[in-house]
Protein backbone atom coordinates (compact mmCIF):
# COMPACT_ATOMS: atom_id res chain seq x y z
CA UNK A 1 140.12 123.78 113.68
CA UNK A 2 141.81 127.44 113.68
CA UNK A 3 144.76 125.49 112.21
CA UNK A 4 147.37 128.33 114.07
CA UNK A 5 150.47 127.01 116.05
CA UNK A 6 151.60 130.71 117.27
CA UNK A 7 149.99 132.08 120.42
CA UNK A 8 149.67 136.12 120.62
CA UNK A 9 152.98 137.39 122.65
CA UNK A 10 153.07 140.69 124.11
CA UNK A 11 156.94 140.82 122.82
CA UNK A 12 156.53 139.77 118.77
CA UNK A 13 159.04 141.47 116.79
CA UNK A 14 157.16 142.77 114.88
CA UNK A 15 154.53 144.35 117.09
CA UNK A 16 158.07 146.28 118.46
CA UNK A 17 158.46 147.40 114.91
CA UNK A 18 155.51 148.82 114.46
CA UNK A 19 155.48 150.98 117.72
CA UNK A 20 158.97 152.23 116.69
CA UNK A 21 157.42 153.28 113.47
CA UNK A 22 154.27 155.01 115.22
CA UNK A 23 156.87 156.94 117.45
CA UNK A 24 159.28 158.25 114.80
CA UNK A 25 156.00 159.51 113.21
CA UNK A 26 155.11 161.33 116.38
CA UNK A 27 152.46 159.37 117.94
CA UNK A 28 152.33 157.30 121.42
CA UNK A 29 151.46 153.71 120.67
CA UNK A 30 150.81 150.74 123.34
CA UNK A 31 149.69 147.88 121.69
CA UNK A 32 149.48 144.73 123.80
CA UNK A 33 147.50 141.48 123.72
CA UNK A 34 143.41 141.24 125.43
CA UNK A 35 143.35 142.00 128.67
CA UNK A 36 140.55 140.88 130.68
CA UNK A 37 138.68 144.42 131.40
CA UNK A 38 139.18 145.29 128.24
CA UNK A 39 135.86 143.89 127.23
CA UNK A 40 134.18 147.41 128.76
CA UNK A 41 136.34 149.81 126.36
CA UNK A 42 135.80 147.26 123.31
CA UNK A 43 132.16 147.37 123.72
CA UNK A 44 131.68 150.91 124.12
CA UNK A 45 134.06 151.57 120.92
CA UNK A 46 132.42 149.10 118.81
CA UNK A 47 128.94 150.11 119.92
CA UNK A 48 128.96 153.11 118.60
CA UNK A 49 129.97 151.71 115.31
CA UNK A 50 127.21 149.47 115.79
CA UNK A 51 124.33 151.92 116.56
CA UNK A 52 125.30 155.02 114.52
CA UNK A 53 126.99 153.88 111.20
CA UNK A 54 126.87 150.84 108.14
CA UNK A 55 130.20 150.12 108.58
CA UNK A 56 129.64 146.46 110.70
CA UNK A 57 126.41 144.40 109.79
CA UNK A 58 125.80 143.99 113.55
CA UNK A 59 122.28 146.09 114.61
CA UNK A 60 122.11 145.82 118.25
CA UNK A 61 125.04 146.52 120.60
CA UNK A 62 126.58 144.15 122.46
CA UNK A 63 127.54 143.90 126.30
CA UNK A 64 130.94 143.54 127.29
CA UNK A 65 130.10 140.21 128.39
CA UNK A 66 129.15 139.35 125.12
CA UNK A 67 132.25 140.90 123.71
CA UNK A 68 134.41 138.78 126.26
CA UNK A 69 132.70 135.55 124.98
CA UNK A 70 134.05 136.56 121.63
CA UNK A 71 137.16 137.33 122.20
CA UNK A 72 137.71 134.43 124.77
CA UNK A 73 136.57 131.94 121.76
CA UNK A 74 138.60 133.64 119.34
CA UNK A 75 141.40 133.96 121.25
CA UNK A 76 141.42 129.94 122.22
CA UNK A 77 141.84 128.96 118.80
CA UNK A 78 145.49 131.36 118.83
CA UNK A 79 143.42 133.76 116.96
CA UNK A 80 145.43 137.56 117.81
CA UNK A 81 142.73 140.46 119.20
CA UNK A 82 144.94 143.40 120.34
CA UNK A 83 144.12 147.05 121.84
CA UNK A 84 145.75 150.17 121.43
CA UNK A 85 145.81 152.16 124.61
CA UNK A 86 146.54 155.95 124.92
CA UNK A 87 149.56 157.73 126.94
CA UNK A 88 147.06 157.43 130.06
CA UNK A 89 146.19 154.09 129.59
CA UNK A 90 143.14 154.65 128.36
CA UNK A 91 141.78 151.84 125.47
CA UNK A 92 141.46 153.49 122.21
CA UNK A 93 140.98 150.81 119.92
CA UNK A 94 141.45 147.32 118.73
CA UNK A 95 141.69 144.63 116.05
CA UNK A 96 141.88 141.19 115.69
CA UNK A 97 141.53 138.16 113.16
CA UNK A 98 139.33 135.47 113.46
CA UNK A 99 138.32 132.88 110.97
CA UNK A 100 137.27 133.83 107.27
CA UNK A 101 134.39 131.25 106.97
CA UNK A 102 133.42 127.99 109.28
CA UNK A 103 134.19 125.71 106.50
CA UNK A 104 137.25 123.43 107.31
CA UNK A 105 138.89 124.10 103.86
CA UNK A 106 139.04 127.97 104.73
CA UNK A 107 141.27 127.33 108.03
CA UNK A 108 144.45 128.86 106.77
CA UNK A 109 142.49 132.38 105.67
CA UNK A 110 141.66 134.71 108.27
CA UNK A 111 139.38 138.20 108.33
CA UNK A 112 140.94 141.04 109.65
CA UNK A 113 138.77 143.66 111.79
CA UNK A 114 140.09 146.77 113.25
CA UNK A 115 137.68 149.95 115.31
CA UNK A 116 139.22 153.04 116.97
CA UNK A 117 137.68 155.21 119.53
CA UNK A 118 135.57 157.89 117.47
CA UNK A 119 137.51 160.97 116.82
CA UNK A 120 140.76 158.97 116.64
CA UNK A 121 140.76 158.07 113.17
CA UNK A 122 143.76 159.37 111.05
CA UNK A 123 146.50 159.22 113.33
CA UNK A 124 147.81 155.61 112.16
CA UNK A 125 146.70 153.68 114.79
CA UNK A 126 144.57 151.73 113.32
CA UNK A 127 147.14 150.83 110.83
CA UNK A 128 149.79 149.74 113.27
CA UNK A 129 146.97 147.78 114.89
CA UNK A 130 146.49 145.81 111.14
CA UNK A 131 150.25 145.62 110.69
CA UNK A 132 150.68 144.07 114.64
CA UNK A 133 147.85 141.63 113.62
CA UNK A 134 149.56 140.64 110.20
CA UNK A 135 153.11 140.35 111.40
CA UNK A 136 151.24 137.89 114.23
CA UNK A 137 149.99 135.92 111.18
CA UNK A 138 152.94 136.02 109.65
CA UNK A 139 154.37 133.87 112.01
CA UNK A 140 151.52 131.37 111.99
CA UNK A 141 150.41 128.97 109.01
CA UNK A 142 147.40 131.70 107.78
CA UNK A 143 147.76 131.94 104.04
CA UNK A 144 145.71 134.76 103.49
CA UNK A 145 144.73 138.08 105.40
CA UNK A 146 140.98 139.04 104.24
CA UNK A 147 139.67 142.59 104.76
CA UNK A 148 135.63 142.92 104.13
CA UNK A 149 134.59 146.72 104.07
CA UNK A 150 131.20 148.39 104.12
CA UNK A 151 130.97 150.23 101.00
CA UNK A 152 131.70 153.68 100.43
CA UNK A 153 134.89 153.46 102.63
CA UNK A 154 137.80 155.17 100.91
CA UNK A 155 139.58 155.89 104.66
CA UNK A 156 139.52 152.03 105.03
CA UNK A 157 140.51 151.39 100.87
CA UNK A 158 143.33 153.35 101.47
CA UNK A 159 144.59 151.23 104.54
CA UNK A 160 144.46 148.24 102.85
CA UNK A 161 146.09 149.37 99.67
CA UNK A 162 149.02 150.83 102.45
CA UNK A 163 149.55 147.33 103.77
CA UNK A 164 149.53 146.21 100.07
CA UNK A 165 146.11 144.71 100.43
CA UNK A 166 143.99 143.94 96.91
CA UNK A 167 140.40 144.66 95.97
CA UNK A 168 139.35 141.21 94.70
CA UNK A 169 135.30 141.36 94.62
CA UNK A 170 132.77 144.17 95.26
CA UNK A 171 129.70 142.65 96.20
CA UNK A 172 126.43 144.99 95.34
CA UNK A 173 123.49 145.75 97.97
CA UNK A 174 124.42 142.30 100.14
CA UNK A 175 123.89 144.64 103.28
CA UNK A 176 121.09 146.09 104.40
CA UNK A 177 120.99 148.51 107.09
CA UNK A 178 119.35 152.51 108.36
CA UNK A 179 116.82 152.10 105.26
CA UNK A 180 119.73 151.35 102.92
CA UNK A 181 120.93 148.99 101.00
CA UNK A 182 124.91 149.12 101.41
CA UNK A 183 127.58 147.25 98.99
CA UNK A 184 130.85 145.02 100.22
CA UNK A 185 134.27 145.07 99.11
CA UNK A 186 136.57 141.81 99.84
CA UNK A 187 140.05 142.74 100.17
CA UNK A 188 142.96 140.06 99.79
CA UNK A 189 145.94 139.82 101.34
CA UNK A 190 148.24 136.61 100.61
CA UNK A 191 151.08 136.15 103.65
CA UNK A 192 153.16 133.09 102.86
């Protein structure tokens, strides 16, 4: 139902490209496909996203085992989840894509979702996370790249506008979440 022929490969060009970028700019990348493992490190990242900020919807954390169930499912339908890991090997972030909406007419538009280890924001890791998960979709039938962003969020505005991403809807109070209500912004990518 994912509708993608292209399995995730270690070796995409363009996942090469983008950690030749990262190093000219000075920074260590390894990105590489799910490993399973790396369902520990994904947890504890995205927990604390989870438990101390608005910026995912989710309200209790997850175990890893949880997280592995996610990614395995994800993953089945050729949907891409890659981690970033540091010079000592260390997981310090992810993203993936996984389907927009359930509804069989949506299959060729994916959502985007990247996290970095806290503290590790502002480097451009996360962005050559986004960029390895596009160029992935790029080579698949996926029509559109969807970004959906807790409002205030001008570090994540300006990623999407740097990978030429479009604000197409800002949704008021839809979230709810610390005793506040929290706005939505739909960003719009279209691949091919």
């Amino acid at each position: 139902m994912g509708g993608f022929t292209t399995p995730v490969s270690g070796d995409a060009r363009g996942l090469r490209h983008h950690l030749r970028a990262c190093k000219r700019s000075g920074g260590r990348v390894s990105i590489r496909p799910f490993a399973p493992g790396d369902e520990v490190a994904i947890a504890d990242i995205y927990n604390h996203y989870v438990l101390h900020t608005s910026v995912t919807f989710e309200e209790e954390a997850l175990t890893p085992t949880a997280l592995r169930e996610r990614v395995d499912a994800g993953t089945a339908q050729g949907h891409p989840w890659l981690v970033w890991e540091d010079e000592a090997g260390r997981l310090q972030g992810y993203a993936y894509a996984g389907k927009f909406h359930h509804r069989a007419a949506y299959r060729r538009t994916m959502e985007l979702t990247v996290y970095l280890r806290h503290g590790q924001q502002r480097q451009g890791r996360g962005r050559a996370l986004y960029a390895a998960v596009l160029d992935h979709l790029r080579q698949t039938d996926c029509h559109v790249a969807m970004g959906i962003v807790a409002l205030p969020n001008e570090a994540s505005a300006a990623l999407h506008r740097s990978l030429g991403f479009q604000q197409v809807a800002h949704l008021h109070e839809v979230g709810h979440k610390f005793g506040r209500w929290i706005d939505v912004g739909f960003w719009e990518l279209k691949l091919n």
